[in-house]
N, C-alpha and C. Protein backbone atom coordinates (compact mmCIF):
# COMPACT_ATOMS: atom_id res chain seq x y z
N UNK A 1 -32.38 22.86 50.74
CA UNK A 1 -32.45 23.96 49.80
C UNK A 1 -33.84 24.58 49.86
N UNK A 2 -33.89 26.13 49.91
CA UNK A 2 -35.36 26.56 50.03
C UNK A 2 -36.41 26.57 48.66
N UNK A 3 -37.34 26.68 48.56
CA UNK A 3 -38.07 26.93 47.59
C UNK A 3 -38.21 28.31 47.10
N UNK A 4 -36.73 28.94 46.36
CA UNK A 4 -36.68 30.29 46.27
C UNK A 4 -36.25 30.28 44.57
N UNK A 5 -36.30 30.73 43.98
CA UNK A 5 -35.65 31.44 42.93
C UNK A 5 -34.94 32.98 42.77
N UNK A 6 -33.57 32.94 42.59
CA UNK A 6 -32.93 33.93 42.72
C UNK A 6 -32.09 34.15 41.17
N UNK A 7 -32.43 35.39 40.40
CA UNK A 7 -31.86 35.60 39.15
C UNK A 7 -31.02 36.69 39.18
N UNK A 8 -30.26 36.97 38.43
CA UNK A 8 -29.18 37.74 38.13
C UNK A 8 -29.66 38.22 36.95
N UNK A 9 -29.70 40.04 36.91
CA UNK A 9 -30.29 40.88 35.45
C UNK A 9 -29.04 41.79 35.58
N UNK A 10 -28.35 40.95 34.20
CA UNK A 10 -26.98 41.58 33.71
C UNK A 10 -27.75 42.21 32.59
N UNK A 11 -28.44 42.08 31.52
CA UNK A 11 -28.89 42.61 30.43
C UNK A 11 -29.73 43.57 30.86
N UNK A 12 -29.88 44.78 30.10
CA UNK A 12 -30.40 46.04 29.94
C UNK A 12 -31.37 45.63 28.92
N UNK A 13 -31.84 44.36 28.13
CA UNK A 13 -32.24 44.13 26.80
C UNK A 13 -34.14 44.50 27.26
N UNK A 14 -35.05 45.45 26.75
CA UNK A 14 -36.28 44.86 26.89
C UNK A 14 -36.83 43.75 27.09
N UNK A 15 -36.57 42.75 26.51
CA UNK A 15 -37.30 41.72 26.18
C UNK A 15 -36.72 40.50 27.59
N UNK A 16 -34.83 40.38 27.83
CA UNK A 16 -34.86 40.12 28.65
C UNK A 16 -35.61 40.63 29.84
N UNK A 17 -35.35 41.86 29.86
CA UNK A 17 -36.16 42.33 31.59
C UNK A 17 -37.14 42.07 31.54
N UNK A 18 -38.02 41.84 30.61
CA UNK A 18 -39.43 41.24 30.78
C UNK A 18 -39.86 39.48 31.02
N UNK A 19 -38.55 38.89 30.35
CA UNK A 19 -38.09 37.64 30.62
C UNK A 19 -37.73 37.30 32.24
N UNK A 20 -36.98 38.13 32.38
CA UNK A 20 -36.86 37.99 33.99
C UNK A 20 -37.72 38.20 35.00
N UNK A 21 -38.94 39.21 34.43
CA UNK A 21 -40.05 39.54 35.98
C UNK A 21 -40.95 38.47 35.58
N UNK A 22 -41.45 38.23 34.37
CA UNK A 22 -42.10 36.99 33.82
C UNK A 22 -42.06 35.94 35.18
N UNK A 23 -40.58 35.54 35.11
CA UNK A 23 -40.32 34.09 35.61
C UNK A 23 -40.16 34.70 36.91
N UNK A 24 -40.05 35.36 37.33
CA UNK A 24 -39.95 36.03 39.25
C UNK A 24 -40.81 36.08 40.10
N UNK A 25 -41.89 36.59 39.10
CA UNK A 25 -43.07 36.89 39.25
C UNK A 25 -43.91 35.02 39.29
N UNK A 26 -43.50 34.46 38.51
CA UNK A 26 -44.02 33.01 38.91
C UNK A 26 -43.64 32.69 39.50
N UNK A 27 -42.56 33.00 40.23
CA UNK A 27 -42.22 31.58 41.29
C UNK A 27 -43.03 32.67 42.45
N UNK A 28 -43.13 33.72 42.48
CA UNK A 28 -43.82 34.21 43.79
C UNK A 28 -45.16 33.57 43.89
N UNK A 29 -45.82 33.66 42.19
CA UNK A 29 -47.20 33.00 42.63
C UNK A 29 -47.51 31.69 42.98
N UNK A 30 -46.30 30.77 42.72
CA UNK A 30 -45.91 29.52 42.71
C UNK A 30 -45.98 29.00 44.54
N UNK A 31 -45.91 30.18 45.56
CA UNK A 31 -45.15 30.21 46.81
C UNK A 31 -44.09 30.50 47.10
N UNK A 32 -43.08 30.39 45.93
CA UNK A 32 -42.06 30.86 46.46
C UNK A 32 -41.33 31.76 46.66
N UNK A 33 -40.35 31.92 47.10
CA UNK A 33 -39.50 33.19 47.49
C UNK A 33 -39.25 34.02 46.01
N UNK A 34 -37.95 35.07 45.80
CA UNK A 34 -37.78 35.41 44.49
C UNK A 34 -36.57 36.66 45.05
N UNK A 35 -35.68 36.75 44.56
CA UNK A 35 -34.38 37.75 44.61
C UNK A 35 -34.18 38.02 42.99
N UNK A 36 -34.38 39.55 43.35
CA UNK A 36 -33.42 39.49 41.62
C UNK A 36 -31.87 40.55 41.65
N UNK A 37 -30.70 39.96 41.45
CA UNK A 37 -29.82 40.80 41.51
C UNK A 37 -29.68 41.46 40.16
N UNK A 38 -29.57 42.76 40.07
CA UNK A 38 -29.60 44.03 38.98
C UNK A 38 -28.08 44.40 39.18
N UNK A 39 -27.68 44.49 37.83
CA UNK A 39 -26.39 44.33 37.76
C UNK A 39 -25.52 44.62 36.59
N UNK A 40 -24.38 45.90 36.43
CA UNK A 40 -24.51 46.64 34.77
C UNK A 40 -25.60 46.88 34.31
N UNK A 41 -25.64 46.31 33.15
CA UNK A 41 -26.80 47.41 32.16
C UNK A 41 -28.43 46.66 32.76
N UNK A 42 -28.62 45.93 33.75
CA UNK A 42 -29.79 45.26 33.88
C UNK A 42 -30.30 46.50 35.07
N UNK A 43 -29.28 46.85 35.59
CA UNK A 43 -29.17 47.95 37.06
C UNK A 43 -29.33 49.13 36.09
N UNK A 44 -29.21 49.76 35.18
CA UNK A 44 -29.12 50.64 34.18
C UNK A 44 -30.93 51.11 33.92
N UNK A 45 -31.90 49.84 33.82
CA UNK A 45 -33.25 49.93 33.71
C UNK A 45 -33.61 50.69 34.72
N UNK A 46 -32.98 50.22 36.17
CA UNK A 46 -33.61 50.72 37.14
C UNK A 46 -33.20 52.24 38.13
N UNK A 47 -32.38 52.70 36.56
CA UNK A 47 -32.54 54.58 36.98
C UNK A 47 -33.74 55.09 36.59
N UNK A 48 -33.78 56.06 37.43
CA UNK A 48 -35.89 56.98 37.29
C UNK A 48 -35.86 57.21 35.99
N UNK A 49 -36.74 56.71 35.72
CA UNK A 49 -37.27 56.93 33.89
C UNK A 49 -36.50 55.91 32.83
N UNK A 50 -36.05 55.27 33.14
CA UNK A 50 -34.72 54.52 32.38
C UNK A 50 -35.55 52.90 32.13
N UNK A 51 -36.99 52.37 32.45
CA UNK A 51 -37.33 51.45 32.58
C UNK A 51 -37.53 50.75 31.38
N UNK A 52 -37.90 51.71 30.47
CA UNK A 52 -38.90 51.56 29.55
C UNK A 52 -37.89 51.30 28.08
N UNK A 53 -36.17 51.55 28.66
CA UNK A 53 -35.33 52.34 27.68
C UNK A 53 -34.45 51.38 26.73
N UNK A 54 -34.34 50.16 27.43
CA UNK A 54 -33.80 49.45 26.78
C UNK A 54 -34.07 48.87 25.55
N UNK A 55 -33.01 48.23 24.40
CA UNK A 55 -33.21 48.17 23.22
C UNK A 55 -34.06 46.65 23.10
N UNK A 56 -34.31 46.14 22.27
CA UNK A 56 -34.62 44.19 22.11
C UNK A 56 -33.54 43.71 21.92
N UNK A 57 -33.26 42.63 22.06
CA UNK A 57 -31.50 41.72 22.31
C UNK A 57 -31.60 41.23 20.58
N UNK A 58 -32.66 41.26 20.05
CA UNK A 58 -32.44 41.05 18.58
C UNK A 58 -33.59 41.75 17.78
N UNK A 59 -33.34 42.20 16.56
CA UNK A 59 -33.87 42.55 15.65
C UNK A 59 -34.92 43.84 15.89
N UNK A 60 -34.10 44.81 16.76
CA UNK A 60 -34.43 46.30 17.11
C UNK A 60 -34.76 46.58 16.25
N UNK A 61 -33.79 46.93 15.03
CA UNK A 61 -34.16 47.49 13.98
C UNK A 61 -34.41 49.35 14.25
N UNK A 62 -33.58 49.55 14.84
CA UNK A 62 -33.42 51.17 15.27
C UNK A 62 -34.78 51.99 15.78
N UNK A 63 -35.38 50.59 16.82
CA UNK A 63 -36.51 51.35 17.42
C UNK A 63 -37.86 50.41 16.92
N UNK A 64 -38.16 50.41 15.64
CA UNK A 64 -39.03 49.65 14.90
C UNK A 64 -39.66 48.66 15.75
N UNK A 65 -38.66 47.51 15.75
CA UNK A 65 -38.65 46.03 16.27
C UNK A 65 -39.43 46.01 17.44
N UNK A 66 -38.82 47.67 18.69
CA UNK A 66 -39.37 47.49 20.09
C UNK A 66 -40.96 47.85 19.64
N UNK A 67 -41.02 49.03 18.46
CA UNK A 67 -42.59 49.00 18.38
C UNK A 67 -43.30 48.05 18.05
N UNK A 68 -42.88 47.66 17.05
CA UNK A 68 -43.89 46.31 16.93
C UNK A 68 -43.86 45.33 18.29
N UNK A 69 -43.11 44.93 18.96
CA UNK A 69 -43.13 44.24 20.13
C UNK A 69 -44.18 44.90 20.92
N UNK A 70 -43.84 45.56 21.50
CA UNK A 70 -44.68 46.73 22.49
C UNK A 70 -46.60 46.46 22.05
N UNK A 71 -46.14 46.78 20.54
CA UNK A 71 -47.96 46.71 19.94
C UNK A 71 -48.68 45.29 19.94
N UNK A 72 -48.16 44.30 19.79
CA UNK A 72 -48.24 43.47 19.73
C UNK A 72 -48.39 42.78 21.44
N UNK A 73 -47.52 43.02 22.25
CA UNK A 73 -48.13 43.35 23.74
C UNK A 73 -49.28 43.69 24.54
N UNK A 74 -49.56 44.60 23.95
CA UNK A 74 -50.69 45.16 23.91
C UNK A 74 -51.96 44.79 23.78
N UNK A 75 -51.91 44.83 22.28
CA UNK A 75 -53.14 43.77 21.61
C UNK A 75 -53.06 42.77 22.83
N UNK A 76 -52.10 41.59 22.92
CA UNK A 76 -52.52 40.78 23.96
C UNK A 76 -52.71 41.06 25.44
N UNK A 77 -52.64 41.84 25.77
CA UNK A 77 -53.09 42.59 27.00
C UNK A 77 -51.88 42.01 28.17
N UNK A 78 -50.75 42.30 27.49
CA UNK A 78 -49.44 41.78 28.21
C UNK A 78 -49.40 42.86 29.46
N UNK A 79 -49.22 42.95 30.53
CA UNK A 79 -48.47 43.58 31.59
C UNK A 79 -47.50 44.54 31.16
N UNK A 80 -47.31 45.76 32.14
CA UNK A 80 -45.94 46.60 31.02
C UNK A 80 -44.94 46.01 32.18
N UNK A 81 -43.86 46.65 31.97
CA UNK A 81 -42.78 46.58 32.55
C UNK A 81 -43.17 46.92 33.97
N UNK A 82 -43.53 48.24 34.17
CA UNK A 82 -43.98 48.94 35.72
C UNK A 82 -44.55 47.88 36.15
N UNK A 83 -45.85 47.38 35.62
CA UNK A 83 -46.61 46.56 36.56
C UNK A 83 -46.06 45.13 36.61
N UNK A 84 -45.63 44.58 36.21
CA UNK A 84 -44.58 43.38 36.37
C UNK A 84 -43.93 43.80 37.57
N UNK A 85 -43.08 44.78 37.73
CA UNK A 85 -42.19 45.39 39.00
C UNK A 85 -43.40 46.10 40.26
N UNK A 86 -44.25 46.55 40.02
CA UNK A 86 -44.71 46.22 41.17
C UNK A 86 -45.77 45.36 41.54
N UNK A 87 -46.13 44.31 40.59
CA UNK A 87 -46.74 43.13 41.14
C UNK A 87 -45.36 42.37 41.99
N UNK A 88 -44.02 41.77 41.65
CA UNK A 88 -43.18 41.66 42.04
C UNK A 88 -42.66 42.12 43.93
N UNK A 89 -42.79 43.32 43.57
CA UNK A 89 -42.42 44.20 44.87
C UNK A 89 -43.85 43.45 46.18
N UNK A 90 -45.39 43.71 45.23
CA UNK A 90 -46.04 43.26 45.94
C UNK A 90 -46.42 41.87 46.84
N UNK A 91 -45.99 41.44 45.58
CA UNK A 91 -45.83 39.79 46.25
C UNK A 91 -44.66 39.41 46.94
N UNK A 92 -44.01 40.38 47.58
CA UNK A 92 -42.60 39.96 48.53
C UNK A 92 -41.08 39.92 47.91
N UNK A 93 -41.34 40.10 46.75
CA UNK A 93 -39.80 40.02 45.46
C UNK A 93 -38.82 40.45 46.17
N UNK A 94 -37.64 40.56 46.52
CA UNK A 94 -36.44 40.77 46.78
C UNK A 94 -35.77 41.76 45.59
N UNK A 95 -35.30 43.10 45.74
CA UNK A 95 -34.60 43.58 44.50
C UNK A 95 -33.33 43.91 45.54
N UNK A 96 -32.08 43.46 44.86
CA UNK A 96 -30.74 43.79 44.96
C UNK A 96 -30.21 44.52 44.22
N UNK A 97 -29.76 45.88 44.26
CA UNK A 97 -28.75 46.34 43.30
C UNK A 97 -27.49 46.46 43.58
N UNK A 98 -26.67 46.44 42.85
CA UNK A 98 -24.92 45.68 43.18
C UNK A 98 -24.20 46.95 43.30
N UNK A 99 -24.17 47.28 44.57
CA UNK A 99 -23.13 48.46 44.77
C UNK A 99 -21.78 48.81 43.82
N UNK A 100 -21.14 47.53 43.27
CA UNK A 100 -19.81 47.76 43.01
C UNK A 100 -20.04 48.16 40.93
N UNK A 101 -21.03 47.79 40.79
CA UNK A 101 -22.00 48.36 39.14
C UNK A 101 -22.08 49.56 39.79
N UNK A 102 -22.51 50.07 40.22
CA UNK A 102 -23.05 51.55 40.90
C UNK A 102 -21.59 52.43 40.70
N UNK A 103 -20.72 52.25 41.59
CA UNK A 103 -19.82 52.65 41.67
C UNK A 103 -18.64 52.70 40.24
N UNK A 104 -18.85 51.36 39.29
CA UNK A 104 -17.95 51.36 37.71
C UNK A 104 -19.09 52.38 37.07
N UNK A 105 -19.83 52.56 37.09
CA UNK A 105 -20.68 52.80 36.40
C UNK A 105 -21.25 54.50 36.43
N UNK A 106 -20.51 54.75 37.95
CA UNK A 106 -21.39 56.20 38.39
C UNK A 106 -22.13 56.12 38.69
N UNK A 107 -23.04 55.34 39.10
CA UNK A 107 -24.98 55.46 39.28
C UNK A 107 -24.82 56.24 40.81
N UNK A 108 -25.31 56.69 41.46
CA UNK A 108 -25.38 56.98 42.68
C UNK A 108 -27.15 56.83 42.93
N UNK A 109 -27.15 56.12 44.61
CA UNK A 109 -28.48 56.08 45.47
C UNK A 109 -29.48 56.95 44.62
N UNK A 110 -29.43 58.25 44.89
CA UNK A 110 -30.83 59.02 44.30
C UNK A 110 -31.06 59.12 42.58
N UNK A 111 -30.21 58.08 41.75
CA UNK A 111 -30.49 58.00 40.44
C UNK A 111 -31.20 56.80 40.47
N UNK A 112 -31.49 55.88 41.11
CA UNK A 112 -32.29 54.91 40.85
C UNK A 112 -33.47 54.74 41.93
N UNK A 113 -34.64 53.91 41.20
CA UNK A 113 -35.92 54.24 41.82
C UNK A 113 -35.95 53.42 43.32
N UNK A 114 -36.17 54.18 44.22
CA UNK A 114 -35.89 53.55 45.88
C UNK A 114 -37.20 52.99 45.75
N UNK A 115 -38.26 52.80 45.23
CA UNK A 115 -39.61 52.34 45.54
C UNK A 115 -39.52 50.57 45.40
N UNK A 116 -38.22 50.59 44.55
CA UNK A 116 -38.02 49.28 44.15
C UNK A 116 -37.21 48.71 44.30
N UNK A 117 -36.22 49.03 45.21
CA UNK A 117 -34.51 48.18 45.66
C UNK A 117 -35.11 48.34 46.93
N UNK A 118 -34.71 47.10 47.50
CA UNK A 118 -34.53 46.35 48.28
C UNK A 118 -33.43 46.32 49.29
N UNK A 119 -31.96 46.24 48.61
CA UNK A 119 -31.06 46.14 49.12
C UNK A 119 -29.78 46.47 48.24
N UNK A 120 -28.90 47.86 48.58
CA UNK A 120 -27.79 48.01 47.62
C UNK A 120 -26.64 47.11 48.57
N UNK A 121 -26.20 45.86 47.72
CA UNK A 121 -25.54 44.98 48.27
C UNK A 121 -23.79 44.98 47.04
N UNK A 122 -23.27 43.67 47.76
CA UNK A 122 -22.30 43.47 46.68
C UNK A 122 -22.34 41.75 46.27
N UNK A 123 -21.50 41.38 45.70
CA UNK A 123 -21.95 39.76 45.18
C UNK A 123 -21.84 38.95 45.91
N UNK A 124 -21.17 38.77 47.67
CA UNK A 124 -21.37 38.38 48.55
C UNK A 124 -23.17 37.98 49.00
N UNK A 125 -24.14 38.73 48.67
CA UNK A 125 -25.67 38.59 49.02
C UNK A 125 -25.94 37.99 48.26
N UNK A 126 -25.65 38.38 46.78
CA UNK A 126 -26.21 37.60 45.70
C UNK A 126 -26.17 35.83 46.42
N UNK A 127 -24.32 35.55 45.96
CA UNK A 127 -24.04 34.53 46.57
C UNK A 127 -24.99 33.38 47.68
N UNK A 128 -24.94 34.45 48.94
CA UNK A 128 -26.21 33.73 49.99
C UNK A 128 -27.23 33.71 49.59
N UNK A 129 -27.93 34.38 48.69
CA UNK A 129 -29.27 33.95 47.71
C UNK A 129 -29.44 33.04 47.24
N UNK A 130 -28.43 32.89 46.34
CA UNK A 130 -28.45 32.06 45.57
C UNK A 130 -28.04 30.45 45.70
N UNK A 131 -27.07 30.35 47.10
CA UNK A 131 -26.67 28.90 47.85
C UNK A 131 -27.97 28.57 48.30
N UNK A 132 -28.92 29.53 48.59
CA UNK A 132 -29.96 29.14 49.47
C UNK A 132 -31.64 28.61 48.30
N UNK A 133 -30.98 29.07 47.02
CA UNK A 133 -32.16 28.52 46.25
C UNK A 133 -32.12 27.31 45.07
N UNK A 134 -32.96 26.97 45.35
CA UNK A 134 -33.58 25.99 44.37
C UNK A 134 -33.12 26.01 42.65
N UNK A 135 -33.73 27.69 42.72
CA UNK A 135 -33.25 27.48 41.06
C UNK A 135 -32.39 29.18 41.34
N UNK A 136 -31.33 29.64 39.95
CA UNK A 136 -31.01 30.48 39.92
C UNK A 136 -30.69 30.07 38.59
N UNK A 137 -30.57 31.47 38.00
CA UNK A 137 -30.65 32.33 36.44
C UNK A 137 -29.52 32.98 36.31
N UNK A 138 -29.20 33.15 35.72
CA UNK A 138 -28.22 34.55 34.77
C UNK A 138 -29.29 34.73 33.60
N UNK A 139 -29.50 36.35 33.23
CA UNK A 139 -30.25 37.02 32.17
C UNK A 139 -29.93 37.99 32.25
């Protein structure tokens, strides 16, 4: 088995997607490999401008919740979303987006950001990713 980590981003949630480059982003600095398959509303972040858009998985509070999160980020001099994704990209990250989400969904190629997919695949890749790693996620 390789020393890879490969996750699956079904959630559109802020807080997950930040949960997910968090831990992606460590195993790259860790040495290891890193795949993330984007997938429904997690593939949803990664239309142009759409990064930033998602709600918190609890206690939104119609916007509120993400501000205080966000500020509170801040103050601690947290990483945003962008730079999480391209520290990621930089350190070798793997991004998959799932053709067959694309297609239920409508997304087409030039709605999502090419600077950052990797590979528009279907769950067949995921699959070989994920036989081939160490650890794997759903988020």
């Amino acid at each position: 088995m390789a020393d890879k980590a490969t996750i699956i981003v079904q959630s559109g949630d802020y807080d997950k997607l930040y949960s997910a480059l968090i831990v992606a982003n460590g195993a790259l600095a860790m040495g290891m490999e890193a795949s993330m398959f984007f997938t429904f509303w997690g593939l949803q972040r990664l239309k142009k401008g759409q990064l930033e858009s998602g709600p918190l998985s609890k206690m939104h509070f119609l916007g509120l919740g993400k501000w205080m999160v966000r500020r509170r980020m801040k103050k601690a001099n947290v990483a945003s979303l962008e730079r999480l994704l391209e520290d990621y990209r930089e350190l070798g990250g793997k991004l998959m987006a799932c053709d067959m989400t694309m297609e239920i969904m409508g997304i087409r190629q030039e709605d999502l950001r090419e600077d950052l997919i990797t590979d528009y695949c279907a769950v067949g890749s995921y699959i070989k990713e994920a036989r081939e790693s160490s650890i794997t996620l759903f988020i």
